[in-house]
Protein backbone atom coordinates (compact mmCIF):
# COMPACT_ATOMS: atom_id res chain seq x y z
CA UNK A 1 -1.00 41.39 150.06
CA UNK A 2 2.27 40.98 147.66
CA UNK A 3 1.19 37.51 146.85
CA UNK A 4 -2.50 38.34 146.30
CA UNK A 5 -2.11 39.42 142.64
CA UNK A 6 -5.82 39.50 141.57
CA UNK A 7 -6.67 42.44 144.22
CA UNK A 8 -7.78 45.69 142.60
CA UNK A 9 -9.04 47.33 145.66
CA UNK A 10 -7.99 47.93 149.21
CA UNK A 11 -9.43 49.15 152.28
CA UNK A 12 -7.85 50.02 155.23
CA UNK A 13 -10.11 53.15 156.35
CA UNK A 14 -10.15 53.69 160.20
CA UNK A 15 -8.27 51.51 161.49
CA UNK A 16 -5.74 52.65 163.82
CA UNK A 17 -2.11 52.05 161.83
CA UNK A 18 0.26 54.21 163.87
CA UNK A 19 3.94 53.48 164.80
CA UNK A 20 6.71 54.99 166.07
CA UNK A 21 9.42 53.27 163.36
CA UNK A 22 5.91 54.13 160.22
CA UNK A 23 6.35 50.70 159.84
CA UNK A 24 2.84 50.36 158.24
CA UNK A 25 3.73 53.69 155.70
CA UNK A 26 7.20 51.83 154.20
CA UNK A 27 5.24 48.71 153.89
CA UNK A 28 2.13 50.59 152.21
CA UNK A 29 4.82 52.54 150.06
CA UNK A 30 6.57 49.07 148.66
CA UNK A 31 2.65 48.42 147.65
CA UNK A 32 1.63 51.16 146.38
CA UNK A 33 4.87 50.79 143.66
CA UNK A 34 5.15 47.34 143.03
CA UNK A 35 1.89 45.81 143.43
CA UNK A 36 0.76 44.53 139.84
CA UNK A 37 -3.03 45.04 140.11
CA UNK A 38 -3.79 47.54 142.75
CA UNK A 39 -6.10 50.27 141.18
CA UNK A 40 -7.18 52.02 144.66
CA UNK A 41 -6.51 52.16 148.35
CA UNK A 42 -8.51 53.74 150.80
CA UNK A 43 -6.64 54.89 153.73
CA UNK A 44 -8.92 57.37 155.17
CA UNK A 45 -8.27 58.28 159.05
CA UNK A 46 -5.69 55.47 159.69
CA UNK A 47 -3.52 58.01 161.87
CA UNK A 48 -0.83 58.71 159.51
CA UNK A 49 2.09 61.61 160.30
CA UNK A 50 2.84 63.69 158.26
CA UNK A 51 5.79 62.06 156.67
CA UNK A 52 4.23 58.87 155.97
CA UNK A 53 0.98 60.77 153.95
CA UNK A 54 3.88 62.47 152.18
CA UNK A 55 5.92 59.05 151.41
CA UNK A 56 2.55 57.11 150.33
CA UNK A 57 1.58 60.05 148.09
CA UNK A 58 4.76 60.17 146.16
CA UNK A 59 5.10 56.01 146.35
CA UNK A 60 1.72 56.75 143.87
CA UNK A 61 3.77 58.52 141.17
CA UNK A 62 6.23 55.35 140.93
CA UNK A 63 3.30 53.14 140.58
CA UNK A 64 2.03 51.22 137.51
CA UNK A 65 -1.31 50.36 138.22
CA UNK A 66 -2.69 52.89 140.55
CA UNK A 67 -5.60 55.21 139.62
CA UNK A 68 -6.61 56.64 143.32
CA UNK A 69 -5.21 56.80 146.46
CA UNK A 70 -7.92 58.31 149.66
CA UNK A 71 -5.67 59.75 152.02
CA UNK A 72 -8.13 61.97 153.90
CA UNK A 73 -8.45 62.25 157.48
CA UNK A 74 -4.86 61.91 158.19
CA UNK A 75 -2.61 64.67 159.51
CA UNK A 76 -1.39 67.08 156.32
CA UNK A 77 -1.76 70.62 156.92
CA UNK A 78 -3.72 72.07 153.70
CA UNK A 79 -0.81 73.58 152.24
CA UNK A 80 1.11 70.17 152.23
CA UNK A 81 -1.91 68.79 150.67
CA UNK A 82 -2.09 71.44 147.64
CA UNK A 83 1.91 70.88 147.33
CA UNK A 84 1.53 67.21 147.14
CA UNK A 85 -1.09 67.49 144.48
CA UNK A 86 1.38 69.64 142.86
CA UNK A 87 4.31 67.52 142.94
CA UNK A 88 2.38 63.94 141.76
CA UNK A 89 0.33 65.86 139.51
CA UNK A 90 -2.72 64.92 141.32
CA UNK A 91 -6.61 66.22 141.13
CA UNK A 92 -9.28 66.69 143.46
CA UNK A 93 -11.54 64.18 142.68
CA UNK A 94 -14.68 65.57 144.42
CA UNK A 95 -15.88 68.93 145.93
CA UNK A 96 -18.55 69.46 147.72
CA UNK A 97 -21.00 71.25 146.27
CA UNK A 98 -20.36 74.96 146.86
CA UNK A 99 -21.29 78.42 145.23
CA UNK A 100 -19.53 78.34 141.67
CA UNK A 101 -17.79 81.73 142.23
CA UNK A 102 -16.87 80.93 145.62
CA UNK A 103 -14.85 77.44 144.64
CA UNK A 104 -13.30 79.83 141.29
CA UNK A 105 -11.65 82.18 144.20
CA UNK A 106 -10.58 79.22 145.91
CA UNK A 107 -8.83 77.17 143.29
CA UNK A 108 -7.37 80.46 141.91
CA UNK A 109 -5.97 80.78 145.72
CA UNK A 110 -4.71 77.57 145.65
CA UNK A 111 -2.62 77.49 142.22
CA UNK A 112 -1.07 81.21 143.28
CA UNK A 113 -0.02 79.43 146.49
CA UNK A 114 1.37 76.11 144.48
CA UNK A 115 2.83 78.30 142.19
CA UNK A 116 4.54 80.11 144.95
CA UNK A 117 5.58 77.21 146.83
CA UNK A 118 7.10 76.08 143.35
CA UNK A 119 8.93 79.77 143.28
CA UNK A 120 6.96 81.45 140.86
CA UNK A 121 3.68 83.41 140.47
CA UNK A 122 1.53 85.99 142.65
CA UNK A 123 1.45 84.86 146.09
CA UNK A 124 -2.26 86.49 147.60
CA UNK A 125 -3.34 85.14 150.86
C-alpha cells in the first residue's frame, strides 16, 4: 500500500484482521499518517480491540491527507467513542433519522459527558 501512491480510497470492511501483537493496527496507523493520497479507509467490523480503534483514530489527527476514517463495528464502548471524537476533533457524519427533539437531548447528553470526561461541565446521566 506505501508504494501505491495514486490510492485515494481503501477498503478493508469485514474482513477478519485480529492479532494478538495488533500487528494489522501499527501497520494501519503508519498509513493512516504517512500515506500521501489516502482520503478514506473503511474499516468497518474488522475485529479491532479497543486499543487499536483508539491508536488508528488518533494516527488520523497526524495525517495529511485524510478526510474520513469508518471505524464502526469494532469494539469501543460509546463513551470511548464520544471521547475520541473529542480528542481528534471529529464529527458524526450521519444519523439516522430520528425525532428532532429526541437527537437535541442526545447530543446535549453527549457534550455534558465529553465535557466531563475533559473535567469540566454538568455531568447528567
Amino acid at each position: 500500500m506505501n508504494r501505491n501512491t495514486t490510492m485515494r480510497y481503501f477498503n478493508f470492511a469485514f474482513n477478519d484482521m485480529q492479532s494478538s501483537n495488533f500487528e494489522f493496527s501499527i501497520k494501519m496507523g503508519a498509513i493512516v499518517t504517512r500515506h500521501p493520497n489516502l482520503m478514506h479507509a473503511d474499516l468497518t467490523n474488522v475485529g479491532l480491540k479497543r486499543e487499536e480503534v483508539i491508536f488508528i483514530g488518533l494516527a488520523l489527527s497526524s495525517s495529511k491527507t485524510m478526510l474520513s476514517l469508518h471505524l464502526t463495528a469494532n469494539d469501543l464502548p460509546y463513551y470511548d467513542r464520544v471521547f475520541l471524537r473529542s480528542l481528534i476533533a471529529a464529527r458524526v457524519g450521519y444519523r439516522f433519522k430520528e425525532d428532532p427533539k429526541k437527537l437535541e437531548i442526545e447530543n446535549n447528553k453527549e457534550y455534558d459527558t465529553v465535557m466531563h470526561l475533559a473535567g469540566g461541565g454538568n455531568y447528567n446521566p
